[in-house]
N, C-alpha and C. Protein backbone atom coordinates (compact mmCIF):
# COMPACT_ATOMS: atom_id res chain seq x y z
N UNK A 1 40.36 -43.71 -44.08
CA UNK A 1 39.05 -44.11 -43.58
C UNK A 1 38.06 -44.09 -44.72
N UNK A 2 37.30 -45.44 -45.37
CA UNK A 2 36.29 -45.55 -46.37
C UNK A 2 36.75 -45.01 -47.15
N UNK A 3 37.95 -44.61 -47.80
CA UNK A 3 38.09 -44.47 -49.34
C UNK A 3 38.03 -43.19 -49.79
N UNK A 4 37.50 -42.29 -48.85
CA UNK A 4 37.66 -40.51 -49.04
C UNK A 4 38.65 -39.88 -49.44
N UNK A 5 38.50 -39.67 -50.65
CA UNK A 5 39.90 -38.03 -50.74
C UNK A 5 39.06 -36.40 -50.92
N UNK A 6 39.80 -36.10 -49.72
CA UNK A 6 39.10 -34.58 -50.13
C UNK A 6 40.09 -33.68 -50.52
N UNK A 7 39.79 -32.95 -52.06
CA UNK A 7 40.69 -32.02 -52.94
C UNK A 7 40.38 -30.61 -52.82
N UNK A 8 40.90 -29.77 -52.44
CA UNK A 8 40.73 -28.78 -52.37
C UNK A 8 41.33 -27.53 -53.52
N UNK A 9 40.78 -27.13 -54.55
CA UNK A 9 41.39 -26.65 -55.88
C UNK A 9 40.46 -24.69 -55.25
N UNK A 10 41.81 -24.07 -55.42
CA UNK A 10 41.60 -22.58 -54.55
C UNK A 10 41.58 -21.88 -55.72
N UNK A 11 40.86 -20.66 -55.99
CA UNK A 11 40.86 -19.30 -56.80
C UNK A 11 40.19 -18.04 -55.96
N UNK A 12 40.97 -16.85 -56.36
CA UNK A 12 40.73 -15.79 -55.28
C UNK A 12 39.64 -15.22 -56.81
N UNK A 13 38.95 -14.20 -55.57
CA UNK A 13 37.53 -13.84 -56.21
C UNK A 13 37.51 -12.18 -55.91
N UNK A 14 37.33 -11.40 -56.31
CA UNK A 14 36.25 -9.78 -55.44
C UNK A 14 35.21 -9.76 -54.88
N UNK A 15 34.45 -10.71 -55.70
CA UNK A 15 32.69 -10.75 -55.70
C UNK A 15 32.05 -10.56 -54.24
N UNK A 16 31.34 -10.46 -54.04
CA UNK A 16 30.37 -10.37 -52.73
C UNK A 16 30.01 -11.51 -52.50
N UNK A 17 29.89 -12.37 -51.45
CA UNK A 17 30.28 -13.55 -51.09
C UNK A 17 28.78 -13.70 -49.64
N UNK A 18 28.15 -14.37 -49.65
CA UNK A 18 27.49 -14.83 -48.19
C UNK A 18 28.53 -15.42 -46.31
N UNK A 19 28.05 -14.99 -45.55
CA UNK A 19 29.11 -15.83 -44.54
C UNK A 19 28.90 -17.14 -44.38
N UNK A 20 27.67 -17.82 -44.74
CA UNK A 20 27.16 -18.61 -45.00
C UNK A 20 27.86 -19.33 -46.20
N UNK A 21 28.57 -20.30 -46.45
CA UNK A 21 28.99 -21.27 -47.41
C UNK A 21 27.93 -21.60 -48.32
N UNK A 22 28.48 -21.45 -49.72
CA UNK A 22 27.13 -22.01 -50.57
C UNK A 22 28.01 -23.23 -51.14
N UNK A 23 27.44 -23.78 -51.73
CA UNK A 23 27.89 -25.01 -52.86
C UNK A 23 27.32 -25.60 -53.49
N UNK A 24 27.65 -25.57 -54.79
CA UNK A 24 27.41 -26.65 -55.47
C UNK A 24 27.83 -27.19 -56.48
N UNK A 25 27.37 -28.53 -57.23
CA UNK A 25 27.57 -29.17 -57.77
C UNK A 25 28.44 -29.03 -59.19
N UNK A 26 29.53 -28.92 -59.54
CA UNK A 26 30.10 -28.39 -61.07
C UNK A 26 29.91 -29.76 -61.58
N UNK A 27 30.67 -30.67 -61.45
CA UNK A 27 30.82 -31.42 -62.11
C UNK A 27 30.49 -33.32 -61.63
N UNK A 28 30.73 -34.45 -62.36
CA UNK A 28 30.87 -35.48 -61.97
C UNK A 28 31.77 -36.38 -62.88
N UNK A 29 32.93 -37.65 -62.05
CA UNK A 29 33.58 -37.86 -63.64
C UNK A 29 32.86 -39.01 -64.27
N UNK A 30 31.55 -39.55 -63.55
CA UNK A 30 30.94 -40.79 -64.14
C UNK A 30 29.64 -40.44 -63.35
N UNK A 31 28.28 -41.12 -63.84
CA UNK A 31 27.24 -41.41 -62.84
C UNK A 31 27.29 -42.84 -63.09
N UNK A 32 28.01 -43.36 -63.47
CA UNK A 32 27.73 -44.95 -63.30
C UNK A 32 29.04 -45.06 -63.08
N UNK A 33 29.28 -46.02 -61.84
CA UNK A 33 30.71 -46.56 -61.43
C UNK A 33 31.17 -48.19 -61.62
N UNK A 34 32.06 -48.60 -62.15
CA UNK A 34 31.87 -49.99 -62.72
C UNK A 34 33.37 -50.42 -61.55
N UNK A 35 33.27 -51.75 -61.40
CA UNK A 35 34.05 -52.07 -60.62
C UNK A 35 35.89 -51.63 -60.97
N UNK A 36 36.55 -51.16 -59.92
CA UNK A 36 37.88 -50.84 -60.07
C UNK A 36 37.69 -49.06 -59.91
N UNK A 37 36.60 -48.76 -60.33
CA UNK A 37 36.56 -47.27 -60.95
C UNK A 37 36.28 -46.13 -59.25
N UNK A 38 36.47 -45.13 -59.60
CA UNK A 38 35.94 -43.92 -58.11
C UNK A 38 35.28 -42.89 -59.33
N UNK A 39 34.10 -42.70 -57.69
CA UNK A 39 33.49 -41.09 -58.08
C UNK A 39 34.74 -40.06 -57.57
N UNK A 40 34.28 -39.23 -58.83
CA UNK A 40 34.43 -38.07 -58.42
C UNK A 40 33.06 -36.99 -58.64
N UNK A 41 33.29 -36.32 -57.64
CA UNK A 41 32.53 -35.32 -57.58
C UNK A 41 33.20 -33.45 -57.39
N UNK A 42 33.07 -32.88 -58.00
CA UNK A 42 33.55 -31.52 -58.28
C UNK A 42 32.28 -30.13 -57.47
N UNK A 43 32.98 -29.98 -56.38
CA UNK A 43 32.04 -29.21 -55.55
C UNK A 43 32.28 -27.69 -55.55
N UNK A 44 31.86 -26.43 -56.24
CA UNK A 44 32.19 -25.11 -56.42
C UNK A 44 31.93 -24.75 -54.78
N UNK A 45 32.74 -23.58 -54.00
CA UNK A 45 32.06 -23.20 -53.06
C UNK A 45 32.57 -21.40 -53.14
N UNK A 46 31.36 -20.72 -52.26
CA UNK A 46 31.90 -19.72 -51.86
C UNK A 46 31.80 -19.67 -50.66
N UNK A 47 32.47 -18.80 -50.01
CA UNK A 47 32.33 -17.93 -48.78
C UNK A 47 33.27 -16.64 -48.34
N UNK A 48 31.90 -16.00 -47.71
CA UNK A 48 32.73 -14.42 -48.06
C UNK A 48 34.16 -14.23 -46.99
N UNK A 49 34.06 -14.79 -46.00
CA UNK A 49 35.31 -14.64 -45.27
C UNK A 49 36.19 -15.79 -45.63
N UNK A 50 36.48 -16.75 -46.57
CA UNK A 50 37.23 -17.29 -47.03
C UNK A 50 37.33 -18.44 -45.84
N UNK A 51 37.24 -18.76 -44.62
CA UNK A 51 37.63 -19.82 -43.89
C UNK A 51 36.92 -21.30 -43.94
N UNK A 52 36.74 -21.51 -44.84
CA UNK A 52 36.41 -23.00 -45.14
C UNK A 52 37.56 -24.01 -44.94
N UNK A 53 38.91 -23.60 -45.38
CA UNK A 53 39.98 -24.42 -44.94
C UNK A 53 40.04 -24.78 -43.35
N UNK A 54 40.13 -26.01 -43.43
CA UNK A 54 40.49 -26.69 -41.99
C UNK A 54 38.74 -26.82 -41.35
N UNK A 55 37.71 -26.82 -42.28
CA UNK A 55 35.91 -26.79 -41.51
C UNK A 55 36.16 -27.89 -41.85
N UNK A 56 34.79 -28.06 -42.21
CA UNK A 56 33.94 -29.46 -41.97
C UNK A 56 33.36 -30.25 -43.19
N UNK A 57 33.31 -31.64 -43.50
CA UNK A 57 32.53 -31.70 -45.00
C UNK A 57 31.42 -33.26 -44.33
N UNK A 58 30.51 -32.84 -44.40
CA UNK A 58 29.57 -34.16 -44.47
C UNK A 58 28.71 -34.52 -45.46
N UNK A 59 28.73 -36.08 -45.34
CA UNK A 59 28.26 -36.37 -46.63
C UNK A 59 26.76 -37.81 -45.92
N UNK A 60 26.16 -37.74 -46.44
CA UNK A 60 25.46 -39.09 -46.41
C UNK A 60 25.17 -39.82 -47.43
N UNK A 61 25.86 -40.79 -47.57
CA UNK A 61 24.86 -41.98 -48.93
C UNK A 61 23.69 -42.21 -48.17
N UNK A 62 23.09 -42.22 -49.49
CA UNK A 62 21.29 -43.06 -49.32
C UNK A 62 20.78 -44.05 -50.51
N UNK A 63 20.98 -45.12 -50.08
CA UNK A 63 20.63 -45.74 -51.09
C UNK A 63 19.26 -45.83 -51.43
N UNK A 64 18.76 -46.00 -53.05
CA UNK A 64 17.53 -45.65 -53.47
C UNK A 64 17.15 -47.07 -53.90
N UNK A 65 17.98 -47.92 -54.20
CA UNK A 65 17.33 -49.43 -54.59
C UNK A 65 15.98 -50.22 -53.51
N UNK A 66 15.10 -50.20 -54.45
CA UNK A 66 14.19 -50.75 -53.27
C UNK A 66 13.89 -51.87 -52.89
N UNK A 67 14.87 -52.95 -53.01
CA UNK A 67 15.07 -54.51 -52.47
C UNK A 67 15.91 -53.88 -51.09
N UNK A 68 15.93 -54.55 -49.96
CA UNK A 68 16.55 -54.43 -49.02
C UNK A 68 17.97 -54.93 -48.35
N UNK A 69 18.63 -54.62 -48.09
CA UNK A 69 19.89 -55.66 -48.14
C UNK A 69 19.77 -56.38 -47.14
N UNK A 70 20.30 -57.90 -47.53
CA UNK A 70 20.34 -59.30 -46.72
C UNK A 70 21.45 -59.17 -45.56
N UNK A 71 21.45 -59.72 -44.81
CA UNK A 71 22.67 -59.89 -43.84
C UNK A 71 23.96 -60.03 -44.81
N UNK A 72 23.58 -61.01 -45.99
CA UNK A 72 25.20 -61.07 -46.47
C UNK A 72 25.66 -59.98 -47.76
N UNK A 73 25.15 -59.45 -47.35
CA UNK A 73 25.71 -58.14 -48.36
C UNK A 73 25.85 -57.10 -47.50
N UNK A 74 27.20 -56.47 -48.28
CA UNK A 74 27.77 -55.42 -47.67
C UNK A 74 26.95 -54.36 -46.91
N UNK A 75 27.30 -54.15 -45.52
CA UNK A 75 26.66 -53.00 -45.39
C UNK A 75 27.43 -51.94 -44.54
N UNK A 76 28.06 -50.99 -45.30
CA UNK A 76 29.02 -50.13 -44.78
C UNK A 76 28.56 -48.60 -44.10
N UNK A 77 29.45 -48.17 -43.56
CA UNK A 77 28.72 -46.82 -43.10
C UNK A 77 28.59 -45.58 -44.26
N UNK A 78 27.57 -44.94 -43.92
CA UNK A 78 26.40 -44.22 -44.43
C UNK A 78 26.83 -42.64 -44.23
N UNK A 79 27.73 -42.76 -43.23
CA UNK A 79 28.06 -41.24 -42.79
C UNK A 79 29.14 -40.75 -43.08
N UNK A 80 29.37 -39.78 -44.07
CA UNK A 80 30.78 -39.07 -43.96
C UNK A 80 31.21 -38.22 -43.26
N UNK A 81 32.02 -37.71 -42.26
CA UNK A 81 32.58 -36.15 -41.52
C UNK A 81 34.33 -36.25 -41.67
N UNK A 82 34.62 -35.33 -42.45
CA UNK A 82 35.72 -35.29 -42.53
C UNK A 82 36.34 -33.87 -42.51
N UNK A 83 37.63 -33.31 -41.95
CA UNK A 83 38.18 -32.03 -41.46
C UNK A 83 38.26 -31.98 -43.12
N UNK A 84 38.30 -30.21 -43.60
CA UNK A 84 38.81 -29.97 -44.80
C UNK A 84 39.91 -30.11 -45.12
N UNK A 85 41.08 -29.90 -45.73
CA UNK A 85 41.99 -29.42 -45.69
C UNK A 85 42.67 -28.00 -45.66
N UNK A 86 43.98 -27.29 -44.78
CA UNK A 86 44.19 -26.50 -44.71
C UNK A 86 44.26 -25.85 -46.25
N UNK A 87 44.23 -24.36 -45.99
CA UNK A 87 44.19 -24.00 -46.88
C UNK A 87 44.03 -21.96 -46.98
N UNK A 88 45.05 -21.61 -48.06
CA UNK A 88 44.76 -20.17 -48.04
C UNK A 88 43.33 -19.66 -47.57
N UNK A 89 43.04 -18.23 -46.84
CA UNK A 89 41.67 -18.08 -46.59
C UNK A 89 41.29 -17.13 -47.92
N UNK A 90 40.28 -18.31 -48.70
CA UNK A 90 40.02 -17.22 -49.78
C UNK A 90 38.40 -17.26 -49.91
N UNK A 91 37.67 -16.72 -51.23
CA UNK A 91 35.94 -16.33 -51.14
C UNK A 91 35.40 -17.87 -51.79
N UNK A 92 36.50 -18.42 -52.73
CA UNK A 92 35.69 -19.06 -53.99
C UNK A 92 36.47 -20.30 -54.07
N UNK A 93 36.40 -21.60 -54.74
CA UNK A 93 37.13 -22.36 -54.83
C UNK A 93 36.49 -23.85 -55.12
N UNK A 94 37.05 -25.08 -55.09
CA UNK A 94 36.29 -26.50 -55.69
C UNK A 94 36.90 -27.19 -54.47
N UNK A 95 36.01 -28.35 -53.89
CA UNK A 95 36.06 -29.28 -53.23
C UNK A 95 36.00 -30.84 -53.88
N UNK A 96 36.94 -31.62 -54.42
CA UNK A 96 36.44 -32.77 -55.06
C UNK A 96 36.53 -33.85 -53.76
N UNK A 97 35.06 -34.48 -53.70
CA UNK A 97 35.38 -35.79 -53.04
C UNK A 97 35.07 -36.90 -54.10
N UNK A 98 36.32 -38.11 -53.78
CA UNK A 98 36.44 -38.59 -54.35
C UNK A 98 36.57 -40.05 -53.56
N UNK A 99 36.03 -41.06 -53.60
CA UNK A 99 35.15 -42.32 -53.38
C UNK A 99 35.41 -43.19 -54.17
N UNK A 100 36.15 -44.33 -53.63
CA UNK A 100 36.74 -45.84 -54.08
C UNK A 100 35.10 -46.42 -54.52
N UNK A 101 35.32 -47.49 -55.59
CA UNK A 101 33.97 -48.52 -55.55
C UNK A 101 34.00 -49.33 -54.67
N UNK A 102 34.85 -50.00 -54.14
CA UNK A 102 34.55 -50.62 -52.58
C UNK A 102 34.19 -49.68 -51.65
N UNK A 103 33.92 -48.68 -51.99
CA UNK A 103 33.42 -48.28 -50.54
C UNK A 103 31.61 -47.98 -51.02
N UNK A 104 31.51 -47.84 -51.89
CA UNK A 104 30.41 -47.45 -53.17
C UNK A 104 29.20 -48.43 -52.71
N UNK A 105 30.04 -49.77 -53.22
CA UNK A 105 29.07 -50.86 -53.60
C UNK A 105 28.41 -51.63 -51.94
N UNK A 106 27.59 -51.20 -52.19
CA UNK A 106 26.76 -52.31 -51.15
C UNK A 106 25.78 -53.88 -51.26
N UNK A 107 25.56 -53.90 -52.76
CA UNK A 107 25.09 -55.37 -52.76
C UNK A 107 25.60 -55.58 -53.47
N UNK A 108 25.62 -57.07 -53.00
CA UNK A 108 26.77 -58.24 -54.04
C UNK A 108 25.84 -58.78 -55.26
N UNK A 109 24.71 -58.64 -55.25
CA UNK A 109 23.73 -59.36 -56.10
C UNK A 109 23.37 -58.08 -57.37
N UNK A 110 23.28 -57.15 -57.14
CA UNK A 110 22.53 -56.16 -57.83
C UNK A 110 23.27 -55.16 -58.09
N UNK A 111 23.25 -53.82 -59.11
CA UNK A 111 23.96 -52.82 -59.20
C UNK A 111 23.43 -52.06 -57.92
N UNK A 112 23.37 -51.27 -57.45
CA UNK A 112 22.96 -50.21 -56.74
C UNK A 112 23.08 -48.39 -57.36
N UNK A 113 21.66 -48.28 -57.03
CA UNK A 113 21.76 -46.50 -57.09
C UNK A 113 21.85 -45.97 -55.52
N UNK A 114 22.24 -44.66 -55.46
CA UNK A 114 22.85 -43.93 -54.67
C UNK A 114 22.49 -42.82 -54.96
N UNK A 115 22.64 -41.84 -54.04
CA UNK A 115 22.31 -40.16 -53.74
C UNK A 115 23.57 -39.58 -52.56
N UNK A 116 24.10 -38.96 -52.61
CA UNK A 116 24.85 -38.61 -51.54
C UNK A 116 23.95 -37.01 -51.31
N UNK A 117 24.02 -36.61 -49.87
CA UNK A 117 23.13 -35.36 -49.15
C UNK A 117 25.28 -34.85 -48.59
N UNK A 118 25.29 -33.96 -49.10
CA UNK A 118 26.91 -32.94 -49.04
C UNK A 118 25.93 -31.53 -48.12
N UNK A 119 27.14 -31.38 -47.49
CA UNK A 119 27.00 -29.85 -46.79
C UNK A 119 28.37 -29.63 -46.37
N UNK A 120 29.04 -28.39 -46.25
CA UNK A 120 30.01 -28.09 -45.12
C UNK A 120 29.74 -26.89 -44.23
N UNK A 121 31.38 -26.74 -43.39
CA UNK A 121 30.77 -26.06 -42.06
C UNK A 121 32.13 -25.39 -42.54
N UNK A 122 32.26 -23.93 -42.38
CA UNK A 122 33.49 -23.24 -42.06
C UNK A 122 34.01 -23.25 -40.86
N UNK A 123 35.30 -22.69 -40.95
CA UNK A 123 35.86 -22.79 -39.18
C UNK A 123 35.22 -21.92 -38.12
N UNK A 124 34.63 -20.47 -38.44
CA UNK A 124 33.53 -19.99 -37.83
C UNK A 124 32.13 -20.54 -37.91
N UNK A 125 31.87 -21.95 -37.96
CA UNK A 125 30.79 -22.35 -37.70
C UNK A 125 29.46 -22.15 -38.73
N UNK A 126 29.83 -21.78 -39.43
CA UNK A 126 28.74 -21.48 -40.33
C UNK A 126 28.42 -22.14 -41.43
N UNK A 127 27.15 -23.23 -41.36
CA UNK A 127 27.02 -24.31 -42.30
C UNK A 127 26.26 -24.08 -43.46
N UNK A 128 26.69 -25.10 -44.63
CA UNK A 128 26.23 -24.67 -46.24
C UNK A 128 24.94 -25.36 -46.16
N UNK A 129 23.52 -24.73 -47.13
CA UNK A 129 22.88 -25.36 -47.33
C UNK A 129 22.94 -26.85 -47.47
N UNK A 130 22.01 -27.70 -47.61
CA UNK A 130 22.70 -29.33 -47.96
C UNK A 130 22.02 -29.73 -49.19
N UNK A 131 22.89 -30.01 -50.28
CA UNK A 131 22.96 -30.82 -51.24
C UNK A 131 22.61 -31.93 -51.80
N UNK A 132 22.14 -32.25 -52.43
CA UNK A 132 21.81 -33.97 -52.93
C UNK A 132 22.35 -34.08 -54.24
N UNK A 133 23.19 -35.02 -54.91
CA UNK A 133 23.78 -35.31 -56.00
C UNK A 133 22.95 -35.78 -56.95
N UNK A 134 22.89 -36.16 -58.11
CA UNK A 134 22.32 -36.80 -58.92
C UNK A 134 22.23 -38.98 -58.65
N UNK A 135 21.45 -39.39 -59.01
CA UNK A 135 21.65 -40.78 -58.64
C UNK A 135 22.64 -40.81 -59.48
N UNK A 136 23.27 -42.09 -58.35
CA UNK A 136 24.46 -42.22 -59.34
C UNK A 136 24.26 -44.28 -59.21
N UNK A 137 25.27 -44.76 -60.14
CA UNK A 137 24.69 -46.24 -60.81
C UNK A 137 25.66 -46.42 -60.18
N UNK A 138 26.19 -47.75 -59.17
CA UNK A 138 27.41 -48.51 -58.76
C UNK A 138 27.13 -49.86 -59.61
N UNK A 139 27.72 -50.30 -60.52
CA UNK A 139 27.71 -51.48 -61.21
C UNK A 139 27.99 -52.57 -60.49
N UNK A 140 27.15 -53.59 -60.25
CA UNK A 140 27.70 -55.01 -59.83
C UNK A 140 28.57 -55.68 -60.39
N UNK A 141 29.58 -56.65 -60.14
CA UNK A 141 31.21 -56.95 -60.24
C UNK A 141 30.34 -57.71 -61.91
């Protein structure tokens, strides 16, 4: 569904941890995406009871270009919700989502910038602050 991979990269921790999920941002492998290419995005998280495996990850694009899109340009959905993947229950660990450029690009005429708004939910219900990425550049073909 839209080009989503969600990676789940685990490390066990001691530290004192919130029940509350935090996250954020480590890394990115581009802010400009040129056709053929995917984001990645590298998401650190903690939580003190470790059950983030099998929660929740939402994402929203928002596009920041301020021309409006025409009927004939792409206009795809805006909303991500996707189950995590299972996973040992541990405190600490990386979430990469990772995003095709067809699913990226929304106008055929122009590059487009972008923002994605990230949060997740553990399996006890308990949701992470929410996030905003850096703009990121989708290159026109």
């Amino acid at each position: 569904m839209a080009g989503l991979v969600l990676v789940v990269l685990i490390a066990c921790n001691k530290d004192k941890f919130q029940t509350k999920p935090q996250i954020t941002i480590k890394e990115y492998n581009s802010k400009e995406i040129s056709p053929g290419g995917d984001l990645e995005v590298r998401l650190n998280y903690t939580d003190k009871e470790g059950d983030v495996g099998q929660g929740s990850f939402f994402g929203a694009r928002l596009r920041q270009n301020a021309r409006l899109l025409t009927p004939t340009d792409n206009d795809q959905l805006d909303t991500l919700r996707y189950s995590l993947p299972e996973m040992p229950d541990i405190d600490k660990g990386v979430i990469v989502m990772k995003l095709d450029y067809n699913f990226l690009k929304e106008s055929l005429t122009e590059n487009d910038t972008i923002v994605f708004r990230i949060a997740i939910k553990d399996r006890g219900g308990n949701a992470s602050d929410t996030l905003t990425t850096d703009k990121l550049i989708i290159k026109k073909n």
